[in-house]
Protein backbone atom coordinates (compact mmCIF):
# COMPACT_ATOMS: atom_id res chain seq x y z
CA UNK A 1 -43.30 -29.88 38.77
CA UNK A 2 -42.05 -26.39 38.31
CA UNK A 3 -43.93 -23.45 40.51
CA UNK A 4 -46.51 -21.01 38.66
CA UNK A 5 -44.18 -17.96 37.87
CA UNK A 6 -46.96 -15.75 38.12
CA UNK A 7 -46.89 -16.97 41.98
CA UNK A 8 -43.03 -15.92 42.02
CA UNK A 9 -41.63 -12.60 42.44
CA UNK A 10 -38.35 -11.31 40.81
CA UNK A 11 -36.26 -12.94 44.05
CA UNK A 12 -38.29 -16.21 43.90
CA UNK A 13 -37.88 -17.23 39.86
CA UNK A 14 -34.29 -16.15 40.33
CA UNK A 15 -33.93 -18.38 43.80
CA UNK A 16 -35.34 -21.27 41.58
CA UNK A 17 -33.34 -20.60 38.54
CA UNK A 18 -30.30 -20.69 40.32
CA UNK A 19 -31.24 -23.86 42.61
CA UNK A 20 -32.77 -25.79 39.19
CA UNK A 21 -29.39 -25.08 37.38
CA UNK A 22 -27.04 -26.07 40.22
CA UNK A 23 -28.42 -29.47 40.57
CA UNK A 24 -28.15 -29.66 36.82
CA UNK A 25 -24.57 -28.90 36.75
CA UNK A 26 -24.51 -31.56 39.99
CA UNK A 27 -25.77 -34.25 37.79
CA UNK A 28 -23.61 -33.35 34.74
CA UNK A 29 -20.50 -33.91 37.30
CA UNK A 30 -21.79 -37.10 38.69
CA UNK A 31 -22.67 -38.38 34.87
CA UNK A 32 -19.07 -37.02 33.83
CA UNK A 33 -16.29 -37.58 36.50
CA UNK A 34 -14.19 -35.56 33.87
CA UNK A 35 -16.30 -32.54 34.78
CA UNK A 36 -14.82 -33.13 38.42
CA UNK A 37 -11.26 -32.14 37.71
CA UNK A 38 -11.99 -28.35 37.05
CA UNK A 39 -8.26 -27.63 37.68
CA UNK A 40 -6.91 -29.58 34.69
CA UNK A 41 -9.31 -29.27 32.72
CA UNK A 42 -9.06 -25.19 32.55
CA UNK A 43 -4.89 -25.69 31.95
CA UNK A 44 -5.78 -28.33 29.26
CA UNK A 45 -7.57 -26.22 27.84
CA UNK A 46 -5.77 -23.07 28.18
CA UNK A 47 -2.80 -25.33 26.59
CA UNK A 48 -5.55 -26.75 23.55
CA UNK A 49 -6.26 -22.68 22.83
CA UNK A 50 -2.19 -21.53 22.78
CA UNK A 51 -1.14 -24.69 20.86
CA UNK A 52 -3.84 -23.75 18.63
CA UNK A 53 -2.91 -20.57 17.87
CA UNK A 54 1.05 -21.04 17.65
CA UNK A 55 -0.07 -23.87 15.28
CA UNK A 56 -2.48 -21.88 12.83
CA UNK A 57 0.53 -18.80 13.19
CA UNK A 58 3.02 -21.56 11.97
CA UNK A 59 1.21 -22.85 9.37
CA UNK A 60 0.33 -19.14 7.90
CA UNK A 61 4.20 -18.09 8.18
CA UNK A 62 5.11 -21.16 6.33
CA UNK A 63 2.63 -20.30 3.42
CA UNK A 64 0.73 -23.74 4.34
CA UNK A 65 -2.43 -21.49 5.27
CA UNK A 66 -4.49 -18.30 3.81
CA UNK A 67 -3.93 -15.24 6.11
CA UNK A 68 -7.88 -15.11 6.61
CA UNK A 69 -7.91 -18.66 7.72
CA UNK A 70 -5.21 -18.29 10.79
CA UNK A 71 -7.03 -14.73 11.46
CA UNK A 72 -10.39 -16.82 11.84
CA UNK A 73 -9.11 -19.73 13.80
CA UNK A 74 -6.89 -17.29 16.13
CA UNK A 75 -9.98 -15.27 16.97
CA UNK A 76 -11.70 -18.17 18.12
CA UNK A 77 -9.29 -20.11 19.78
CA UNK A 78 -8.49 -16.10 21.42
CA UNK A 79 -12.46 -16.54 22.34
CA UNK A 80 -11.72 -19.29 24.51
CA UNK A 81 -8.92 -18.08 26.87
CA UNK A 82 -11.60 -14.94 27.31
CA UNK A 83 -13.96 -17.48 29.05
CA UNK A 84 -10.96 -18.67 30.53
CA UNK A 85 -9.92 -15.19 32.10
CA UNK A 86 -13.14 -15.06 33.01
CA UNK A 87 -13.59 -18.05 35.09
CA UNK A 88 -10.54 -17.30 36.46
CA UNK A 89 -11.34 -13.42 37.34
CA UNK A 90 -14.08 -15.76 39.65
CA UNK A 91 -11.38 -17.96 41.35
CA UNK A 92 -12.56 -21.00 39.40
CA UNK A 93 -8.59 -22.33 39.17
CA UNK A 94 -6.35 -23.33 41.28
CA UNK A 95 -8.21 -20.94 43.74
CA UNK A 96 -5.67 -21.96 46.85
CA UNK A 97 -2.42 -22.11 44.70
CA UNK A 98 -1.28 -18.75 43.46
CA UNK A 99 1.51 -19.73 41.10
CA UNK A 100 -0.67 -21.65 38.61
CA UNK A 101 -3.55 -19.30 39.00
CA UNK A 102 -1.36 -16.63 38.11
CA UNK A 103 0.57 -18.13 35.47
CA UNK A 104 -2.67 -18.71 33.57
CA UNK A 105 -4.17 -15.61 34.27
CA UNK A 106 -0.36 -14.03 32.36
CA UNK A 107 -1.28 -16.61 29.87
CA UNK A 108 -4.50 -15.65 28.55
CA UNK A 109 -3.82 -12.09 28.47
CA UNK A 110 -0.88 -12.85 26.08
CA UNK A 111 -3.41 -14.60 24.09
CA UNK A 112 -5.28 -11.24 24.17
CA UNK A 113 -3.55 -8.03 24.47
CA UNK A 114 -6.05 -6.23 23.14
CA UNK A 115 -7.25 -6.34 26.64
CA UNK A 116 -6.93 -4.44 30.04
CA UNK A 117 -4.87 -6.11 32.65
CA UNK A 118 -6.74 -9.04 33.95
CA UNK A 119 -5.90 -8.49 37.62
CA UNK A 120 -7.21 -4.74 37.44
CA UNK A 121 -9.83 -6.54 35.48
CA UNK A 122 -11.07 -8.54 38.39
CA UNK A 123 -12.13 -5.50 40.41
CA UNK A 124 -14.46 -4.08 37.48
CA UNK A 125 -16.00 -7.14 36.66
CA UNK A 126 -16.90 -8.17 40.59
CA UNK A 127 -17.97 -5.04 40.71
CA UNK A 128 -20.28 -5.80 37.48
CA UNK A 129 -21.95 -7.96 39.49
CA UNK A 130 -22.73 -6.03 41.90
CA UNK A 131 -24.12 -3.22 40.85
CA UNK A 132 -25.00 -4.32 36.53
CA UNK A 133 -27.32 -2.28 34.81
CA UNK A 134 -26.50 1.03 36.57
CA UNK A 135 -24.03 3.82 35.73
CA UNK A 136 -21.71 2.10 38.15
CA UNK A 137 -21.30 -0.49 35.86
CA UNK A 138 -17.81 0.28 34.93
CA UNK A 139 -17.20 -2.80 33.18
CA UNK A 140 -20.34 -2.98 30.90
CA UNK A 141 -20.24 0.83 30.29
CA UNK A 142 -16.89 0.83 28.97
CA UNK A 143 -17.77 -1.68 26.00
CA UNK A 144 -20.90 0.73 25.29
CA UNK A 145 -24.10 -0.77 27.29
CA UNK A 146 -26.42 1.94 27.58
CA UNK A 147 -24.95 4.03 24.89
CA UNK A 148 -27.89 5.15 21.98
CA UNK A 149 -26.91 3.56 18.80
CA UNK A 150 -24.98 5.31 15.86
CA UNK A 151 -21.37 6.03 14.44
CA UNK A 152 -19.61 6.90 17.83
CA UNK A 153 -21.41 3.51 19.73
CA UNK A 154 -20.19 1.34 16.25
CA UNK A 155 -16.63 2.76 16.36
CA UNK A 156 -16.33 2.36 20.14
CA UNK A 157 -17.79 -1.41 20.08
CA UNK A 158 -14.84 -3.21 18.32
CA UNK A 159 -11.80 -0.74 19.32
CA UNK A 160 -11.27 0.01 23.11
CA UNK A 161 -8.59 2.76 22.56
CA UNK A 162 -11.44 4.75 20.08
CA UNK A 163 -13.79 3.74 23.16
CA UNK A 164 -11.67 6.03 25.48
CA UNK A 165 -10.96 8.69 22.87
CA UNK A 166 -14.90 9.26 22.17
CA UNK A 167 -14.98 9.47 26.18
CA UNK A 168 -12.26 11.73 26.64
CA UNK A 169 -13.72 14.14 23.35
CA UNK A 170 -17.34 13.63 25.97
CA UNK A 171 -15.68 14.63 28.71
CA UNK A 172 -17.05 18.32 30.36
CA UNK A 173 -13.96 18.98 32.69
CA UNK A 174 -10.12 18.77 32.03
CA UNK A 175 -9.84 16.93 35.68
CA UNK A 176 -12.32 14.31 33.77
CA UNK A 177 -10.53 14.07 30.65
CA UNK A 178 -6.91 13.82 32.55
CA UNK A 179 -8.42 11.06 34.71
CA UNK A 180 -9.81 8.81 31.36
CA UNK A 181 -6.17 9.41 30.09
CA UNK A 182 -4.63 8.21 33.04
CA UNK A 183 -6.52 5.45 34.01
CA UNK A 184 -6.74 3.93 30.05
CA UNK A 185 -2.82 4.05 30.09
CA UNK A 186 -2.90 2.85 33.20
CA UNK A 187 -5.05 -0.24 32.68
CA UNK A 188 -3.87 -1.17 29.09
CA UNK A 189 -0.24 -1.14 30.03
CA UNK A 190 1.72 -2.21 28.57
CA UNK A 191 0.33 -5.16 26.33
CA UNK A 192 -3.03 -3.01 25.29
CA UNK A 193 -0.97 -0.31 24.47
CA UNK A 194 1.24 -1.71 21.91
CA UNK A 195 -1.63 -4.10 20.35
CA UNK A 196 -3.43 -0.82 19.78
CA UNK A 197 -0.44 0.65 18.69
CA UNK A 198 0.23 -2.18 16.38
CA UNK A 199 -3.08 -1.80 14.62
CA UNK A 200 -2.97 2.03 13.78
CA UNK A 201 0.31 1.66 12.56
CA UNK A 202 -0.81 -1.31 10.23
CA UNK A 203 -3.85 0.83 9.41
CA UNK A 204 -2.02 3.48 8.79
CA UNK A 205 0.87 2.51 6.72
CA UNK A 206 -1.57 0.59 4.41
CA UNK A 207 -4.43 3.41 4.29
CA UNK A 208 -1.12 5.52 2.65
CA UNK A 209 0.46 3.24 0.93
CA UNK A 210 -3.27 2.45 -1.09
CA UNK A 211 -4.13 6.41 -1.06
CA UNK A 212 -1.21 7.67 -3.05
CA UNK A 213 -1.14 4.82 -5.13
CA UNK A 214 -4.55 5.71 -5.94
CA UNK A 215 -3.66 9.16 -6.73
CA UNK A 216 -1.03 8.07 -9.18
CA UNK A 217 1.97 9.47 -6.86
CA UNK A 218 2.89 5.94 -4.92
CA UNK A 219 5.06 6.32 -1.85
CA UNK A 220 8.73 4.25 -2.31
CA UNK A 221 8.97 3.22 1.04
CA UNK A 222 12.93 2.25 2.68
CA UNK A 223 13.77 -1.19 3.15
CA UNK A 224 14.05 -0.54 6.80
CA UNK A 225 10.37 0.48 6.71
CA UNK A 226 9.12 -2.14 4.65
CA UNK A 227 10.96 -4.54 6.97
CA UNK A 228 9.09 -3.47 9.79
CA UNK A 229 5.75 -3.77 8.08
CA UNK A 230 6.38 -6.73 7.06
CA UNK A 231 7.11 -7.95 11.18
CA UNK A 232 3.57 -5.57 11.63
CA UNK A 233 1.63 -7.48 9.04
CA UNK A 234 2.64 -10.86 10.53
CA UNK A 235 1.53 -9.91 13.83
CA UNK A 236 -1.92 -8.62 12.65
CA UNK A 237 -2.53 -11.85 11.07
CA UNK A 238 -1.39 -13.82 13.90
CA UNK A 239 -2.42 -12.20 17.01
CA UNK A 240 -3.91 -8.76 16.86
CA UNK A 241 -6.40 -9.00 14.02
CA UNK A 242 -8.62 -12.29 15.53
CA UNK A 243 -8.33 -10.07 19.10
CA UNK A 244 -9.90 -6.99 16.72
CA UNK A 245 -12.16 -9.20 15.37
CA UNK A 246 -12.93 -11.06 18.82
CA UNK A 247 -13.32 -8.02 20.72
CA UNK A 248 -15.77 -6.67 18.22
CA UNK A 249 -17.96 -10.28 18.52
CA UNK A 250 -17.87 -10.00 22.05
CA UNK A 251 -18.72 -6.45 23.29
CA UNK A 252 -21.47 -6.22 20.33
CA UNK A 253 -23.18 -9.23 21.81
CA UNK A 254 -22.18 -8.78 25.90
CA UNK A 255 -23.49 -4.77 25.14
CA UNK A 256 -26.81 -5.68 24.20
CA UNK A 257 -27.66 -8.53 25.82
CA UNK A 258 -26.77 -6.73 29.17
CA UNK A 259 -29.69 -4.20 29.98
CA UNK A 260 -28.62 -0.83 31.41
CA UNK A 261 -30.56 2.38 33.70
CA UNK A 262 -33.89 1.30 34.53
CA UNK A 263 -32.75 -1.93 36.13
CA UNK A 264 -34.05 -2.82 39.82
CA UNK A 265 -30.56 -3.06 41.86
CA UNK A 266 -30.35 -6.99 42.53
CA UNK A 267 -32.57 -8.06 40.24
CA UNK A 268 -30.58 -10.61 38.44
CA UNK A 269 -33.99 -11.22 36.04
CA UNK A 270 -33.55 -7.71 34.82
CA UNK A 271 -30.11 -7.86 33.99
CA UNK A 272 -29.40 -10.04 31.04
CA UNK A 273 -31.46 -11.42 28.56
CA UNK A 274 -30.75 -14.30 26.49
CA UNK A 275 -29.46 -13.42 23.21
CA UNK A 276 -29.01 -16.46 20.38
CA UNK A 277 -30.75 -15.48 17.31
CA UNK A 278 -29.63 -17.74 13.90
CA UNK A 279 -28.26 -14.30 12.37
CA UNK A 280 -26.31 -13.65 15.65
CA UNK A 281 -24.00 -17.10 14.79
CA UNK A 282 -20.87 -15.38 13.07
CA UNK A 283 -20.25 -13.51 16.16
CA UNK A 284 -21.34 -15.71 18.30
CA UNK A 285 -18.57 -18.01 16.95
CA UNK A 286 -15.80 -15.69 18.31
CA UNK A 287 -16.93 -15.10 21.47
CA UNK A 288 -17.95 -18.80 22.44
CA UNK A 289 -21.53 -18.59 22.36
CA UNK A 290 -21.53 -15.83 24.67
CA UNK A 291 -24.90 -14.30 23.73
CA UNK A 292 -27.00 -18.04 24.80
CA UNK A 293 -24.80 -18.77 27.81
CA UNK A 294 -23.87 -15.62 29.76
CA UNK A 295 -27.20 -15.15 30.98
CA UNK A 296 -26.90 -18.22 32.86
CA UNK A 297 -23.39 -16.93 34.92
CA UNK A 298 -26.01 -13.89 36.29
CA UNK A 299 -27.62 -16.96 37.80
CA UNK A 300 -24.81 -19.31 38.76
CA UNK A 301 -22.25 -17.33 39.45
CA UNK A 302 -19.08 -20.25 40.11
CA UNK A 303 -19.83 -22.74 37.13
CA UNK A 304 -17.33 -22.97 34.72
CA UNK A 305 -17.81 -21.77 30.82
CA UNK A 306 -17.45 -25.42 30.11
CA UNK A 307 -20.16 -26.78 32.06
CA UNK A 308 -22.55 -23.38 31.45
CA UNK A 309 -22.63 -24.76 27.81
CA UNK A 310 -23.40 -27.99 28.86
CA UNK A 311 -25.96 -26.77 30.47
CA UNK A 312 -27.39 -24.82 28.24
CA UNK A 313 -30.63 -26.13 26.99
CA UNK A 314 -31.38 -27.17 30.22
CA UNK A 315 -31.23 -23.79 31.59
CA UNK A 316 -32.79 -22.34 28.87
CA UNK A 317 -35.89 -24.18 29.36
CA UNK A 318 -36.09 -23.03 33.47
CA UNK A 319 -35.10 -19.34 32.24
CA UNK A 320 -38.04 -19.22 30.14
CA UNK A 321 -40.44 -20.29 32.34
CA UNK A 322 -39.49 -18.12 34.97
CA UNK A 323 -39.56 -15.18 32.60
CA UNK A 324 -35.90 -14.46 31.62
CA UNK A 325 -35.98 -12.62 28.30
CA UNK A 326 -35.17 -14.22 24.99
CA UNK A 327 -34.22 -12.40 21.76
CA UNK A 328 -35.75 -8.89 22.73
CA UNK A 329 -33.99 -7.46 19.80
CA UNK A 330 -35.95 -3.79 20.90
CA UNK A 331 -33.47 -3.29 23.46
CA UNK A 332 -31.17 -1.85 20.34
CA UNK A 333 -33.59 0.76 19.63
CA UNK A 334 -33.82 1.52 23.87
CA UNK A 335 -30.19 2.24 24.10
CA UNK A 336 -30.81 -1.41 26.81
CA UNK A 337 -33.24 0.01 28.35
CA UNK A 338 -35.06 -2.95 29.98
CA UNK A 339 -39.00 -1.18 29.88
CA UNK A 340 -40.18 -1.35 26.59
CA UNK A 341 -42.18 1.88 25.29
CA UNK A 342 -45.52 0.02 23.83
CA UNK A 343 -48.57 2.42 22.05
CA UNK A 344 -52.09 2.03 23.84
CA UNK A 345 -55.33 2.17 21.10
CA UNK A 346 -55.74 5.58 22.13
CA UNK A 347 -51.68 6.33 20.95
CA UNK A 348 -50.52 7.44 24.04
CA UNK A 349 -47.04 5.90 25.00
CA UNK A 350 -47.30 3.12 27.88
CA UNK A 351 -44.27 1.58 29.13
CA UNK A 352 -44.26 -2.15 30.35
């Protein structure tokens, strides 16, 4: 029998959460031996995500699949070396043997270069944990938690070099702006850098190319240049487009269901919510059912992705009842605020 909440504080229904879940994920091993071999199965599946996507790439240069097919089945198989990096970010493989842990932690950011370096990634996202839902937040802040919605937050959700440039043009100080240029060269180096460069220039050279013909004056491009474009259009399909379209799933959904500014510091029950509405399914899709499970990692900080979706509805079910938030689809009107602004009879703005 599960305690009266109301009997709880913040520390006690997260103490309980966390204990509740553990033993879960205990049982799941002891039902599942499979579940016990956490190093293989996070290379196994590392290797089930890469042959994936150097299968759908070879099928789509051999004309055996439609470019939007290989884009969609990239981005998700992409979606899984994320939880991947993530797990690994947290030591969860090959924790006391550095070769493997580091050759899979090279691995997955090949998969997605869209993304900062995954060893300077480690110290923002511990950090996350630390302090999340404050201005300290690095991590979160960067994929726009806690920014007010509108043009600038929906151009800075999906593209992390536009995410810097809105910063930078923010920026009060030319100390301030030279340190957001350094550091985002700095951390994107060298893969993030020429993914980002890759899609401009595809942008670009198509955005022309459809312009001019528009205006009845079409550009006669070299062979050299269409060469190129065609190596550029190839690698959109292939690699950078799903990690466009997977970092666009994945920092719309980790932005909002993270809540940022009036959070209490350590209080894990104020930092997520749970966020798995039907509508919510295409993006959930490419970023692994991020926006049900992630609220769970707040909680249980060393389980695996694998075995947080296993877990799942179990969790769910002790979240609830212990007052985790589901679905609080105001927090896109708050900016993430976690107090909601409610009207009293008498109109006067009450928060709660």
């Amino acid at each position: 029998m599960s305690p009266s909440p109301a009997s709880l504080n913040d520390q006690q229904r997260a103490a309980y959460i966390r204990e509740q879940v553990m033993a879960h994920g205990n049982t799941l091993r002891q039902r599942y031996p499979i579940l016990q071999h956490q190093d293989a199965l996070g290379a196994g599946i590392l290797a089930f995500a890469l042959l994936g996507m150097f299968a759908s790439a070879a099928l789509y240069i051999g004309d055996y699949l439609p470019w939007w097919a290989c884009l969609l089945l990239n981005a998700f198989f992409a979606s899984l070396t994320h939880e991947l990096e993530h797990d690994l970010i947290h030591s969860m493989y090959f924790r006391k043997r550095a070769l493997p842990h580091n050759l899979m932690m090279a691995l997955v950011w090949l998969a997605r270069p869209s993304t900062i370096n995954p060893w300077v990634r480690r110290h923002l996202h511990l950090n996350h944990h630390k302090v999340s839902g404050s201005e300290a937040d690095t991590e979160e802040r960067a994929i726009t938690n806690g920014e007010p919605w509108g043009i600038a937050r929906l151009l800075m959700v999906g593209d992390n070099m536009m995410s810097s440039f809105i910063r930078w043009l923010r920026a009060k100080t030319p100390q301030h702006r030279r340190l957001i240029l350094t550091r985002t060269l700095k951390v994107y180096a060298p893969l993030g850098l020429l993914n980002w460069a890759t899609w401009y220039l595809f942008l670009g050279f198509h955005l022309l190319d459809w312009a001019s013909a528009a205006l009845g004056a079409p550009i006669t491009w070299s062979a050299g240049t269409l060469k190129v474009m065609a190596v550029v259009n190839v690698a959109v399909v292939v690699l950078v487009g799903p990690n466009v379209l997977r970092t666009f799933c994945l920092h719309f959904v980790s932005s909002n269901m993270h809540y940022y500014g009036d959070v209490e510091p350590g209080n894990v029950i104020q930092q997520t919510q749970v966020l798995n509405p039907w509508w919510l399914w295409p993006l959930q899709a490419f970023c692994f059912n991020f926006g049900s499970s992630h609220a769970i990692h707040h909680f249980v900080v060393k389980e695996p992705f694998y075995i947080r979706q296993l877990t799942v509805p179990f969790a769910h079910r002790v979240m609830r009842e212990m007052g985790v938030r589901f679905n609080d689809f105001g927090t896109f009107a708050r900016a993430n605020r976690w107090t909601r602004q409610q009207k009293s009879r008498e109109g006067r703005t009450q928060t709660a």
